[in-house]
N, C-alpha and C. Protein backbone atom coordinates (compact mmCIF):
# COMPACT_ATOMS: atom_id res chain seq x y z
N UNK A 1 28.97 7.50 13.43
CA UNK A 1 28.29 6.28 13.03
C UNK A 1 29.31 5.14 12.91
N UNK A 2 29.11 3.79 13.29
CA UNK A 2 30.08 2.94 13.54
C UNK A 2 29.63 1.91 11.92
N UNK A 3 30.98 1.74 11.94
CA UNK A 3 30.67 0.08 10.59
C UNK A 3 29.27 -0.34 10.55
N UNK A 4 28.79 -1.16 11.61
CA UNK A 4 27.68 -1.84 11.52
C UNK A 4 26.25 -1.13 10.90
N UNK A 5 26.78 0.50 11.63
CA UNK A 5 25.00 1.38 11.92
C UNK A 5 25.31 1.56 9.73
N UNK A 6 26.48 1.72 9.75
CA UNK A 6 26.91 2.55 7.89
C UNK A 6 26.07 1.15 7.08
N UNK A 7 26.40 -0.07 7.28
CA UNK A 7 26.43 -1.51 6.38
C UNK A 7 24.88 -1.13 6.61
N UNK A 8 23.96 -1.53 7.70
CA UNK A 8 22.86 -1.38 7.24
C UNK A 8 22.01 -0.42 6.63
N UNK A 9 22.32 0.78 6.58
CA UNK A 9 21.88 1.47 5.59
C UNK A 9 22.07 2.07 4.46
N UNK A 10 23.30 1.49 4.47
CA UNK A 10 23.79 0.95 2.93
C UNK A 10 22.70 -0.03 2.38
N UNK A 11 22.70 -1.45 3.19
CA UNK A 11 21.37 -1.86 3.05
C UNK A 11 20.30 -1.51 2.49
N UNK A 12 19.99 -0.45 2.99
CA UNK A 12 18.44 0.15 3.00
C UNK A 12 18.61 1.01 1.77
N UNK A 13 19.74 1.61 1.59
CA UNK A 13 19.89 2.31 0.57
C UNK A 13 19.68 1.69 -1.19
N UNK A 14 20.41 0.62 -0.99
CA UNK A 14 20.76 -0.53 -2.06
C UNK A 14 18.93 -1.12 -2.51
N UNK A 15 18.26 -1.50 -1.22
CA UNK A 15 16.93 -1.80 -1.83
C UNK A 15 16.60 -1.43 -2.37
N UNK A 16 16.31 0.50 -2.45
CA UNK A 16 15.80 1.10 -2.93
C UNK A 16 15.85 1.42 -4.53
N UNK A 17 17.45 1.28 -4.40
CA UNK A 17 17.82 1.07 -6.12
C UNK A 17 17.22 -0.43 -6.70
N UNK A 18 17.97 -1.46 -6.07
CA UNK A 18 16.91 -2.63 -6.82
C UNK A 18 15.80 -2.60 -7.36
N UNK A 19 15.03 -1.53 -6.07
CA UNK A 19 13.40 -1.80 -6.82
C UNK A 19 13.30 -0.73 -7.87
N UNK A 20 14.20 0.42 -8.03
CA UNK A 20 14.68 1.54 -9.40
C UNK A 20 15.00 0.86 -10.76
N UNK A 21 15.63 -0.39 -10.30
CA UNK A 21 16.32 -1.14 -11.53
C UNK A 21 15.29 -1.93 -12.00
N UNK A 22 14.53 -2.48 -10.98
CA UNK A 22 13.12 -3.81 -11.50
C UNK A 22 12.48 -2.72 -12.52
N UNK A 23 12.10 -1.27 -11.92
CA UNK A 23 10.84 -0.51 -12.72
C UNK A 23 11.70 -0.23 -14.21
N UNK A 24 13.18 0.34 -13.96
CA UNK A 24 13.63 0.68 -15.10
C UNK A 24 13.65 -0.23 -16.15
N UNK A 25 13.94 -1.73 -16.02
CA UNK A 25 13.88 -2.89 -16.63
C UNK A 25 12.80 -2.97 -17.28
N UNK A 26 11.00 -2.89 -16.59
CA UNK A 26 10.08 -2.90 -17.30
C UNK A 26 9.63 -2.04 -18.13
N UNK A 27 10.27 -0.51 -17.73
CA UNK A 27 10.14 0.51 -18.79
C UNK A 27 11.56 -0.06 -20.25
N UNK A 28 12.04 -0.15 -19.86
CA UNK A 28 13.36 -0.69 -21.09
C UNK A 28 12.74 -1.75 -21.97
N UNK A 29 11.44 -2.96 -21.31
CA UNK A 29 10.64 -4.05 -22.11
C UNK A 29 9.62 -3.49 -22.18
N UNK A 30 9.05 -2.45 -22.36
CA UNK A 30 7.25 -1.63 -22.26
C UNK A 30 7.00 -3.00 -22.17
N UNK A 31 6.49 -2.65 -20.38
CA UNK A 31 5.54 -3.04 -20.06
C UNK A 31 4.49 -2.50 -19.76
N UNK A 32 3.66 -3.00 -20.44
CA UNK A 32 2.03 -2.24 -20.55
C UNK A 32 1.65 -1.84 -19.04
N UNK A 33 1.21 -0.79 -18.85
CA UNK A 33 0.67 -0.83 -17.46
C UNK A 33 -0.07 0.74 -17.36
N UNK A 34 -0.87 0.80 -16.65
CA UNK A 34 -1.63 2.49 -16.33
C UNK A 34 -0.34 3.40 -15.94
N UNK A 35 -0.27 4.42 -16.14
CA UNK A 35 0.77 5.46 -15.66
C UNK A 35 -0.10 6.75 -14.80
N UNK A 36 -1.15 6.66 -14.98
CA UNK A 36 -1.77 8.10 -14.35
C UNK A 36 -2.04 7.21 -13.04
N UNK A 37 -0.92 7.81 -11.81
CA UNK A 37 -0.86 7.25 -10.58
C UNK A 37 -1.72 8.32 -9.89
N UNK A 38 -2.52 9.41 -10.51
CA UNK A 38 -3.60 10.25 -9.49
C UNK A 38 -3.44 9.44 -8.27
N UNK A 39 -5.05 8.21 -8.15
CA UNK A 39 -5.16 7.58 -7.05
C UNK A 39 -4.17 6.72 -6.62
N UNK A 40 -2.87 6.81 -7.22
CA UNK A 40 -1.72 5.99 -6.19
C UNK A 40 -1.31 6.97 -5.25
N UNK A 41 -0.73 8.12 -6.07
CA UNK A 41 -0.48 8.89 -5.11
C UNK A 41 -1.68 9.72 -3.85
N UNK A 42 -3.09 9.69 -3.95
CA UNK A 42 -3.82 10.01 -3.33
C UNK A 42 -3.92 8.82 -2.14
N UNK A 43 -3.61 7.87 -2.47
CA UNK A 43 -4.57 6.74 -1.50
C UNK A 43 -2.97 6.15 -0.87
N UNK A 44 -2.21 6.38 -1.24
CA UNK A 44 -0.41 6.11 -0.65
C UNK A 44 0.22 7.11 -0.66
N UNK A 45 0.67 8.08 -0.50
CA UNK A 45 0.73 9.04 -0.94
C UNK A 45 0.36 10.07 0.66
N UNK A 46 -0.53 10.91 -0.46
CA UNK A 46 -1.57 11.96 0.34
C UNK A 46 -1.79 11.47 2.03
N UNK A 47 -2.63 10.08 1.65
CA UNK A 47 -3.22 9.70 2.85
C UNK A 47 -1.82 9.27 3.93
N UNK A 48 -1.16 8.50 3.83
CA UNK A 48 -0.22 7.62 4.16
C UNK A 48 0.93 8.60 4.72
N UNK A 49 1.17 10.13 4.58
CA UNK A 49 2.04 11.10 5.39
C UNK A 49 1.22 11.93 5.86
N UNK A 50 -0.17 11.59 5.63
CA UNK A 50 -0.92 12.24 7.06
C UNK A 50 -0.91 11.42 8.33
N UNK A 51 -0.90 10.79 7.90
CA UNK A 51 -0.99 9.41 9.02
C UNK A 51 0.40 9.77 9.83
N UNK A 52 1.56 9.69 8.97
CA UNK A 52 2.70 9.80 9.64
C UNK A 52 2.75 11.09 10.44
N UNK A 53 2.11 12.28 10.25
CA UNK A 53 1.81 13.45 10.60
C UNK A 53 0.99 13.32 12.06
N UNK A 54 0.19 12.92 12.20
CA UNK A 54 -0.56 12.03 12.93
C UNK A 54 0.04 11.61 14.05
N UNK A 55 1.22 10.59 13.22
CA UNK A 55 1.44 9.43 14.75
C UNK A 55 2.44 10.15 15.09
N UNK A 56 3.33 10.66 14.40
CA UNK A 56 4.54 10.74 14.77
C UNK A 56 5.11 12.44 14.94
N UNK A 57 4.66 13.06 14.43
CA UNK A 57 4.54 15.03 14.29
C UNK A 57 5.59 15.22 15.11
N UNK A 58 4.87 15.53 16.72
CA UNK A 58 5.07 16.03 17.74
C UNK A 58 6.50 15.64 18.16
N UNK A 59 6.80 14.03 17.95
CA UNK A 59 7.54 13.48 18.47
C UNK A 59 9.03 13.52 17.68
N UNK A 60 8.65 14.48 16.53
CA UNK A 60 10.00 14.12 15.71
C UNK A 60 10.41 15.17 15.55
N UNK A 61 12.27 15.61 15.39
CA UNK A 61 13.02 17.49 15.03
C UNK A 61 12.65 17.46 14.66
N UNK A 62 12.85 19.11 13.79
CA UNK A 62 12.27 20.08 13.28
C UNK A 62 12.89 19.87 11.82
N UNK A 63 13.82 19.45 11.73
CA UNK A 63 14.20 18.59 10.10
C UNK A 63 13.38 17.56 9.59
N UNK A 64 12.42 16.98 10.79
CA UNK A 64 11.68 15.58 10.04
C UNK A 64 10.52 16.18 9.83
N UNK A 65 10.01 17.50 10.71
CA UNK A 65 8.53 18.03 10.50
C UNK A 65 8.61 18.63 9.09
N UNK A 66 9.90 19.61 8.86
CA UNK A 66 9.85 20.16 7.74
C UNK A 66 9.99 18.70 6.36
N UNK A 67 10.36 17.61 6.40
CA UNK A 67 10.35 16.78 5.42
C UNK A 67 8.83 16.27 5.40
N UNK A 68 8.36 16.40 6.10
CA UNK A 68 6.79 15.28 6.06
C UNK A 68 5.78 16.21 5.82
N UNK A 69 5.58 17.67 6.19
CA UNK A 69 5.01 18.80 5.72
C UNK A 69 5.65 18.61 3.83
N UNK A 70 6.31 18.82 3.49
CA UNK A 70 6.98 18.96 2.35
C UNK A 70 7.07 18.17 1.25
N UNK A 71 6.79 16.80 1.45
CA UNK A 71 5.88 15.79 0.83
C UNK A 71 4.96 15.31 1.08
N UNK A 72 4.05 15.76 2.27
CA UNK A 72 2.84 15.35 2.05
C UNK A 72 1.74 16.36 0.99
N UNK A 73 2.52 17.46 0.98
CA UNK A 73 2.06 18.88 -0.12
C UNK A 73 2.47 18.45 -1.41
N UNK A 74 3.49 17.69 -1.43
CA UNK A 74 3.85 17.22 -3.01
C UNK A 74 2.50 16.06 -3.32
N UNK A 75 2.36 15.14 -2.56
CA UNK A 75 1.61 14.07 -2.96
C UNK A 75 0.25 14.53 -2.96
N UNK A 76 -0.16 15.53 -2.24
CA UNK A 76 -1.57 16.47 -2.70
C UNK A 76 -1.17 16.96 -4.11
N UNK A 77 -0.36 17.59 -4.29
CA UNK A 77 -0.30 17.98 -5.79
C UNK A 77 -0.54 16.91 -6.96
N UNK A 78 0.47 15.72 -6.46
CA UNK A 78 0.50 14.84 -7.61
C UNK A 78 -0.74 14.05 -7.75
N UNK A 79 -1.63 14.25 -6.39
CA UNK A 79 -2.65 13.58 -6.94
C UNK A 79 -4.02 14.10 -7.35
N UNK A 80 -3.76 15.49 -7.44
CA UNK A 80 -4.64 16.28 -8.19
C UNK A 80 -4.20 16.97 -9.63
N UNK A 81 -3.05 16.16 -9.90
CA UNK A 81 -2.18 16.88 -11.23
C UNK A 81 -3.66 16.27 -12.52
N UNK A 82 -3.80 15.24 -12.61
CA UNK A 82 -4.87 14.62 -13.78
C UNK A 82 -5.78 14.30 -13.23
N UNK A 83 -6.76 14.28 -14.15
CA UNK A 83 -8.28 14.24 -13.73
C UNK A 83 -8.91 12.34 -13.24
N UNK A 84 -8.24 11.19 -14.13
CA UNK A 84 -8.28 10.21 -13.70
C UNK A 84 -7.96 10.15 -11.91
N UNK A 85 -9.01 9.05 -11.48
CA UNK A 85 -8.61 8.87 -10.63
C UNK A 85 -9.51 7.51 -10.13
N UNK A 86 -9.06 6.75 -10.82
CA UNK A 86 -9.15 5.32 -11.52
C UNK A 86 -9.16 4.29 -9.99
N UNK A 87 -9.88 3.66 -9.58
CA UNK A 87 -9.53 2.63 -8.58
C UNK A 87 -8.36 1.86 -8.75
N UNK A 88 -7.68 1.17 -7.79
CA UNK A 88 -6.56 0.20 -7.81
C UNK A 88 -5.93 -0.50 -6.80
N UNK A 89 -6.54 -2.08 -7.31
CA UNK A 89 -6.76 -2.51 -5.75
C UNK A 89 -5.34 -3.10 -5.66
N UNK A 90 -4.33 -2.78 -6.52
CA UNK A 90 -2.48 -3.22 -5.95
C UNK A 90 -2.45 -1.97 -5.77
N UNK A 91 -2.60 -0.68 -5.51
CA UNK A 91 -2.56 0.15 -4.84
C UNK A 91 -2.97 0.60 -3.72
N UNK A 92 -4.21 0.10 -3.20
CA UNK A 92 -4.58 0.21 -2.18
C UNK A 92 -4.01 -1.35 -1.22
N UNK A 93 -3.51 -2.49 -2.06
CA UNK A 93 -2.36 -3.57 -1.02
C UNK A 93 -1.64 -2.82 -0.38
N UNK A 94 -0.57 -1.86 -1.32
CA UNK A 94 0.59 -1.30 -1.31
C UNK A 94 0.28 -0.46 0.15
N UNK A 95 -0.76 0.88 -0.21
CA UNK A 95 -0.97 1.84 1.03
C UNK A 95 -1.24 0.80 2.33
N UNK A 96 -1.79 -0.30 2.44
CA UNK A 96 -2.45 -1.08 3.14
C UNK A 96 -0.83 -1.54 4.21
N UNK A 97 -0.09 -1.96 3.06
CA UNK A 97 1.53 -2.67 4.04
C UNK A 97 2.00 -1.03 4.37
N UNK A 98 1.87 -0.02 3.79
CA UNK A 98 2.77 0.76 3.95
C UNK A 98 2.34 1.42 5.60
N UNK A 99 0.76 1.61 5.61
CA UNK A 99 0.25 1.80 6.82
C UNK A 99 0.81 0.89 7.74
N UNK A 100 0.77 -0.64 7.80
CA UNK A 100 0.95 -0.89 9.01
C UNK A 100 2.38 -1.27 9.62
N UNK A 101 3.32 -0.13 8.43
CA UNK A 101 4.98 -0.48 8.79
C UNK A 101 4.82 0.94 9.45
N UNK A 102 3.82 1.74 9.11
CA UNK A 102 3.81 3.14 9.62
C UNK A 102 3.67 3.37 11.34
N UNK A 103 2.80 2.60 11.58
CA UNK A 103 1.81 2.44 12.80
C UNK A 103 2.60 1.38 13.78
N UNK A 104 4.16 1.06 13.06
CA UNK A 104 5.24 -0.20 13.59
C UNK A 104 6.20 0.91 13.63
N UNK A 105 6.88 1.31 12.98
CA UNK A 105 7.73 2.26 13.23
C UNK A 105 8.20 3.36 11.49
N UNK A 106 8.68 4.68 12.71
CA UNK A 106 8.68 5.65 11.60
C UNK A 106 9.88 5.42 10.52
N UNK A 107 10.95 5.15 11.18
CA UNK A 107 12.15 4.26 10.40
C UNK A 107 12.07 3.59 9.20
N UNK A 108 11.33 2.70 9.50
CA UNK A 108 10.81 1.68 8.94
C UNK A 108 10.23 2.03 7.77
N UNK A 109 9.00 2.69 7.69
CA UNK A 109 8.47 3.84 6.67
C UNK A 109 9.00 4.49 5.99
N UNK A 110 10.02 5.27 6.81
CA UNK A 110 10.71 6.08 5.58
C UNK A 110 11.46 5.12 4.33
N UNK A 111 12.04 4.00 5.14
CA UNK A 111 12.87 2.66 4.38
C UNK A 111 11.93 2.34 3.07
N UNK A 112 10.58 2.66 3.18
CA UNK A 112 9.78 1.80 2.57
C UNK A 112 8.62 2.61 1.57
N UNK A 113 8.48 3.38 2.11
CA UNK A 113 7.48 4.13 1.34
C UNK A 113 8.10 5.54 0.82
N UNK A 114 8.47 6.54 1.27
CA UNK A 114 9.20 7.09 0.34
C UNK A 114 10.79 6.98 -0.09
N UNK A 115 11.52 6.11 0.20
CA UNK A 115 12.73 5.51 -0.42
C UNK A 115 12.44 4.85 -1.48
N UNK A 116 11.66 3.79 -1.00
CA UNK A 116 11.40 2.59 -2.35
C UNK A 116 10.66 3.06 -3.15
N UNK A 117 9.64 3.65 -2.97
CA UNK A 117 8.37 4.31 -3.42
C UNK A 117 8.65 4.89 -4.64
N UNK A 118 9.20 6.41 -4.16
CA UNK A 118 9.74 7.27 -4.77
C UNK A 118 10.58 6.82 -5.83
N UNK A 119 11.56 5.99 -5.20
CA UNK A 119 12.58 5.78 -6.32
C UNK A 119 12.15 5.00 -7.52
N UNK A 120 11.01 4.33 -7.15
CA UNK A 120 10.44 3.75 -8.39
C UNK A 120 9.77 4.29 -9.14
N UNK A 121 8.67 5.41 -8.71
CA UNK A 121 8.62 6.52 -8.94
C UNK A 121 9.29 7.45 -10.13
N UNK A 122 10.44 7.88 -9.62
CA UNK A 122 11.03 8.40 -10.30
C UNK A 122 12.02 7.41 -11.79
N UNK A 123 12.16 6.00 -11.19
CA UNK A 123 12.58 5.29 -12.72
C UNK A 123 11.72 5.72 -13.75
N UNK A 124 10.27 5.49 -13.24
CA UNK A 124 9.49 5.49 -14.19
C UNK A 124 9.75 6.90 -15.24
N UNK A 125 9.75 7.92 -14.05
CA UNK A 125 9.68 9.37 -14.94
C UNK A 125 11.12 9.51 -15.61
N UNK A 126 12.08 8.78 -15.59
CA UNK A 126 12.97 8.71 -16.07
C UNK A 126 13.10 7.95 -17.32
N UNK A 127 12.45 6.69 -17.16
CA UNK A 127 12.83 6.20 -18.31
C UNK A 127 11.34 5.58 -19.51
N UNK A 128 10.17 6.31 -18.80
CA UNK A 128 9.03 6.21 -19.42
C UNK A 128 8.23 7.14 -20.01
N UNK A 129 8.34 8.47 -19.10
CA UNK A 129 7.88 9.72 -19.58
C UNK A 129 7.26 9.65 -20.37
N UNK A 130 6.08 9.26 -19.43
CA UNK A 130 4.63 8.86 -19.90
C UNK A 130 3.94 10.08 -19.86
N UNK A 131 2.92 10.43 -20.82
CA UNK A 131 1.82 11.71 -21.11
C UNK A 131 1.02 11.57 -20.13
N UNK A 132 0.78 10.76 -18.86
CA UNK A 132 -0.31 10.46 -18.12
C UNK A 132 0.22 10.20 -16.96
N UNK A 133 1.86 10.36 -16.82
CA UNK A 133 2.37 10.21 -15.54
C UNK A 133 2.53 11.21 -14.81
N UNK A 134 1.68 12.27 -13.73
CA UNK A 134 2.53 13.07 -12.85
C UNK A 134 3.79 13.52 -12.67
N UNK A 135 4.64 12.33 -12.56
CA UNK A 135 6.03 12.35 -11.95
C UNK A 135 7.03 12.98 -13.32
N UNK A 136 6.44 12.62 -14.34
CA UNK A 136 7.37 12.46 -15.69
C UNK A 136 7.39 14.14 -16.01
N UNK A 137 6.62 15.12 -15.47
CA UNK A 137 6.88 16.28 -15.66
C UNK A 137 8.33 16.96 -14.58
N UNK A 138 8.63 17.62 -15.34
CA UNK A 138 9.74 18.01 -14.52
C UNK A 138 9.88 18.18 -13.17
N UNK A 139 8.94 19.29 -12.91
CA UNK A 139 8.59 19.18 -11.40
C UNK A 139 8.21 17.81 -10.76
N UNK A 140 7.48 17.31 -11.22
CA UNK A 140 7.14 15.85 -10.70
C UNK A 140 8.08 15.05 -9.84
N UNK A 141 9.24 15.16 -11.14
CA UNK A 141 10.06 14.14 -11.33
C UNK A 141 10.89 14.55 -10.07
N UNK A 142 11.80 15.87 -10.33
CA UNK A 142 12.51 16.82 -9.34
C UNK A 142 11.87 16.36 -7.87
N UNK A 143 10.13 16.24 -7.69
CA UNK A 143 9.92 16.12 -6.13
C UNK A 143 10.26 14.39 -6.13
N UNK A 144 10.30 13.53 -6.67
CA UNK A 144 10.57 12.44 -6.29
C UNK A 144 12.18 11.92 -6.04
N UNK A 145 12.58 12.96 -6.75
CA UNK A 145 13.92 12.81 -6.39
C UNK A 145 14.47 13.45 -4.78
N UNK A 146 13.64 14.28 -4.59
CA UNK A 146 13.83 15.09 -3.09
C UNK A 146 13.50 14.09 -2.17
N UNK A 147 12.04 13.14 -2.51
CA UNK A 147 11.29 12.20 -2.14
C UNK A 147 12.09 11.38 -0.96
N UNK A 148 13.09 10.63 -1.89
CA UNK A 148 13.69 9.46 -1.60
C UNK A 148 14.89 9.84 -1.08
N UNK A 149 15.76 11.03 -1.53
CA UNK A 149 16.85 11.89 -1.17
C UNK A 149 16.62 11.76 -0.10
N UNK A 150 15.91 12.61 0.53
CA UNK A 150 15.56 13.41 1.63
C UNK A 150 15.23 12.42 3.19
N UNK A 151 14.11 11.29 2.21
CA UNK A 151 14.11 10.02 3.03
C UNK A 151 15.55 9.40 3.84
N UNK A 152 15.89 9.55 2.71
CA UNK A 152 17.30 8.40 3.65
C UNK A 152 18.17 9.59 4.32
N UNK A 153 18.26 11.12 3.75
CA UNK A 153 19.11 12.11 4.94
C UNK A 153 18.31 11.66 6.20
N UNK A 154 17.13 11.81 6.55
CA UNK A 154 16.30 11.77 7.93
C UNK A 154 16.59 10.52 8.29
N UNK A 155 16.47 9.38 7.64
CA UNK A 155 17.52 8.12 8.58
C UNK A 155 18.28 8.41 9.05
N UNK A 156 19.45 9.02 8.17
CA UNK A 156 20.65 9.06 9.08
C UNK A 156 20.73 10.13 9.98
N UNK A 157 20.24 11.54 9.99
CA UNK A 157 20.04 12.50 10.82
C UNK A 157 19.29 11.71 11.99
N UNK A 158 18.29 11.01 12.05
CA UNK A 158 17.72 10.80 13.59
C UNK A 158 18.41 9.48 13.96
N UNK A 159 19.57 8.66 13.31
CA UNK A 159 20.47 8.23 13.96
C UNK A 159 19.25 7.40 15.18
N UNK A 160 18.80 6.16 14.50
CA UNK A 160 17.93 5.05 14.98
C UNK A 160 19.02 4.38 15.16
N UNK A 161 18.64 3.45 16.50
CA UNK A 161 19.30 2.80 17.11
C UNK A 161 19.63 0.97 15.83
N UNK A 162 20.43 0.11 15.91
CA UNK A 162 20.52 -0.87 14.91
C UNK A 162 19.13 -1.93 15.32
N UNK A 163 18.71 -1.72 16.02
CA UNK A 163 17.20 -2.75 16.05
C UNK A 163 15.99 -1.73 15.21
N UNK A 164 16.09 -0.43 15.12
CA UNK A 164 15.01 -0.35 14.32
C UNK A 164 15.53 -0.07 12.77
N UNK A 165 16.84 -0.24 12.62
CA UNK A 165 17.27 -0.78 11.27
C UNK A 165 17.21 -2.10 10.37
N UNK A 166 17.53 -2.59 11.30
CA UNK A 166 17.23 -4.09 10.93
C UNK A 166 15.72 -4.18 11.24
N UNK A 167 15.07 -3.95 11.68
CA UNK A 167 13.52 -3.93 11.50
C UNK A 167 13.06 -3.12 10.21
N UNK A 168 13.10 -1.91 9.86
CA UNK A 168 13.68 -1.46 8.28
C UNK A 168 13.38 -2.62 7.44
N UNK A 169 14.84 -3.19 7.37
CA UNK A 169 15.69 -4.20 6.36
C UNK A 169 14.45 -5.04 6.60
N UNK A 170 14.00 -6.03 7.66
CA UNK A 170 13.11 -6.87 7.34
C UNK A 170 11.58 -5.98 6.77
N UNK A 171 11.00 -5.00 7.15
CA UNK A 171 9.70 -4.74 6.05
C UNK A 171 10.12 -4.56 4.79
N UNK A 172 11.46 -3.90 4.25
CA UNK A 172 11.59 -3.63 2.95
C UNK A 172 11.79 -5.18 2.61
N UNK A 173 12.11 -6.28 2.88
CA UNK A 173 12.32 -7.07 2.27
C UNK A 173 11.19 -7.92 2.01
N UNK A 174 10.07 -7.66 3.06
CA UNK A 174 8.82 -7.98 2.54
C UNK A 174 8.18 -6.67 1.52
N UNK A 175 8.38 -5.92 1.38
CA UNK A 175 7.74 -4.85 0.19
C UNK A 175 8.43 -5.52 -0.74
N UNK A 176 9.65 -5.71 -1.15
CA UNK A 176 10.31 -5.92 -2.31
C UNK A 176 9.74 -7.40 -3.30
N UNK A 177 9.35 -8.30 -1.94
CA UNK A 177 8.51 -9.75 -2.41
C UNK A 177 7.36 -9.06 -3.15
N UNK A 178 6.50 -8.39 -2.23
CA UNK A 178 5.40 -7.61 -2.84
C UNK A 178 5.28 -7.33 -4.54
N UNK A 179 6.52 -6.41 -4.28
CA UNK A 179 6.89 -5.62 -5.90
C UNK A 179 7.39 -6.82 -7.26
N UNK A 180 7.95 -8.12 -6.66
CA UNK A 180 8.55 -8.97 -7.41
C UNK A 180 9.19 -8.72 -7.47
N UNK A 181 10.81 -7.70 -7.03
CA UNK A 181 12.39 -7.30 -7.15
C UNK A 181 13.06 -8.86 -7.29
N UNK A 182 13.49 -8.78 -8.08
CA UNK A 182 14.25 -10.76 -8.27
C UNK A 182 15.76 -10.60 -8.19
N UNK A 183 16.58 -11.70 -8.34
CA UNK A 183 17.87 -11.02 -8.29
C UNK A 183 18.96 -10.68 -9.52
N UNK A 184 17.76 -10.65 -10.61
CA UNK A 184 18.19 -10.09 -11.97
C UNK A 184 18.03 -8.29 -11.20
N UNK A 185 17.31 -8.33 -10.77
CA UNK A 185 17.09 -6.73 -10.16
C UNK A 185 18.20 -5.93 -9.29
N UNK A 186 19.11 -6.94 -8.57
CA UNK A 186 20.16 -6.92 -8.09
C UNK A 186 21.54 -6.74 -8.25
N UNK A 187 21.66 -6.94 -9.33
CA UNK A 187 22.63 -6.77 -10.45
C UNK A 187 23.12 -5.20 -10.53
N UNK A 188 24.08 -4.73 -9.26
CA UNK A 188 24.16 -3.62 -9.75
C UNK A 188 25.54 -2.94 -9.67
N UNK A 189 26.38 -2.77 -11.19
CA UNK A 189 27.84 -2.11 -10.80
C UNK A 189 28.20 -1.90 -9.74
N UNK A 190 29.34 -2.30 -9.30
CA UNK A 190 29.86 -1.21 -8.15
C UNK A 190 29.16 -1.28 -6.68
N UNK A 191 27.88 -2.13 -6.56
CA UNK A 191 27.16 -1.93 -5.56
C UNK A 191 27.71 -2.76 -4.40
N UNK A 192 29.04 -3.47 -4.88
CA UNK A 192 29.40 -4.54 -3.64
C UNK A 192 31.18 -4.16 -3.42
N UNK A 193 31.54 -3.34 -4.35
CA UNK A 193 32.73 -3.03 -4.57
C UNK A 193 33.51 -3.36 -5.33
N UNK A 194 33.13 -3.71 -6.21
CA UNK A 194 33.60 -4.42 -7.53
C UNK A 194 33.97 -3.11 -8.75
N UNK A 195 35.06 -3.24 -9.30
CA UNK A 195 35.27 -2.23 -10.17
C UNK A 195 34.22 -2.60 -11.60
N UNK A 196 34.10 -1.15 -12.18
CA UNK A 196 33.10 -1.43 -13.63
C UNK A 196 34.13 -1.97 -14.74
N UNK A 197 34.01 -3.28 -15.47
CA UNK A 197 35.29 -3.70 -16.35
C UNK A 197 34.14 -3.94 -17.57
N UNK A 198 33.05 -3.21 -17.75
CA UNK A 198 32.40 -3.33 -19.20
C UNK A 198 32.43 -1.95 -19.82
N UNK A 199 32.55 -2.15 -21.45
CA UNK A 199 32.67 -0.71 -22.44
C UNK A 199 31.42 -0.61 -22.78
N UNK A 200 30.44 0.27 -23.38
CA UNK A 200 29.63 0.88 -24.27
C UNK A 200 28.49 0.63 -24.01
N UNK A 201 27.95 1.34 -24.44
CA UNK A 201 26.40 1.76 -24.38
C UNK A 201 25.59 1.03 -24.01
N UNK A 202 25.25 -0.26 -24.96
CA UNK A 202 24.67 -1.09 -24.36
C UNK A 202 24.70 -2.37 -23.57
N UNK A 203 26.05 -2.73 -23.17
CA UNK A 203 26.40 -3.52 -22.23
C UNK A 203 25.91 -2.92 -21.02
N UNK A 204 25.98 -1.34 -21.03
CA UNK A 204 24.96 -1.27 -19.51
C UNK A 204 23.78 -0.90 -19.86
N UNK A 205 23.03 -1.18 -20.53
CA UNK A 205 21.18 -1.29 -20.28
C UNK A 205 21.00 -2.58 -19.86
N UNK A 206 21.93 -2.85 -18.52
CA UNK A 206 21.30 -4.13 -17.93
C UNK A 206 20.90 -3.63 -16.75
């Protein structure tokens, strides 16, 4: 992999935390919000790696079949974990962009829906561990971490050419408008190469 192909998915990598840091931020200010994502994960989720199953199956190794088999069984689980299964029409926006980055390219998707997804995902079960969240159970949590893991190994394993990276970089940067990621969200140690020169505890709950 050359400089250029590494920087952009470093890129892609880095979004994903931003939008980790926006969710962790609002769990750190409780912000009020539903946590039983049943129908998130059913209607984005479930539906949204069948689709990818769909378009793309046939056409992809045997490392990407076994990843998309392997969370699309997680997101059946998570969205039959609680009995709510509540409408939500910023959830069905969300599945709505995520479909048609799907049906644009598979790259792109992974950048976006289970990278970003997941990882927000998993802030939550990290720092909210909510009684009504799926994810916040251990197992939950554990598959969202595979989620987003796993996402960005299959970037770099199918080794996409730098136009459907930078195609990537531009949908995540429209998801991230979506989500509201600001550049208080950006703010992140070390993420540009900068050494850590702050002490204690709570100088980093930023």
């Amino acid at each position: 992999m050359n400089d250029e192909k590494f920087e952009l998915i470093r890129q892609i990598h880095l979004n994903g935390i931003y939008a980790m840091h926006h969710v962790a931020l609002q769990e750190l200010r409780n912000i009020n919000r539903d946590y039983n994502t049943s129908f998130w994960d059913c209607r984005i989720g479930a539906t949204n790696t069948a689709l990818a199953k769909k378009l793309y199956y046939d056409k992809l190794p045997k490392f990407a079949q076994r990843f998309l088999d392997t969370i699309h069984a997680q997101e059946i689980c998570h969205c039959r974990m609680l009995a709510s299964l509540a409408y939500s029409e910023a959830a069905v926006r969300i599945a709505e962009f995520h479909q048609k980055v799907l049906e644009n390219s598979f790259v792109a998707w992974l950048a976006c829906q289970p990278l970003i997804g997941e990882k927000m995902a998993l802030a939550t079960a990290i720092w909210g561990r909510h009684s009504d969240d799926p994810h916040a159970t251990l197992q939950g949590a554990l598959a969202e971490e595979f989620h987003q893991n796993q996402a960005l190994a299959v970037i770099v394993a199918l080794d996409p050419p730098i136009e459907e990276l930078k195609k990537a970089l531009q949908f995540q940067a429209r998801l991230l408008g979506i989500l509201q990621v600001n550049d208080e969200d950006k703010k992140l140690i070390g993420a540009d190469g900068e050494m850590c020169t702050i002490f204690g505890w709570e100088a980093h709950m930023i």
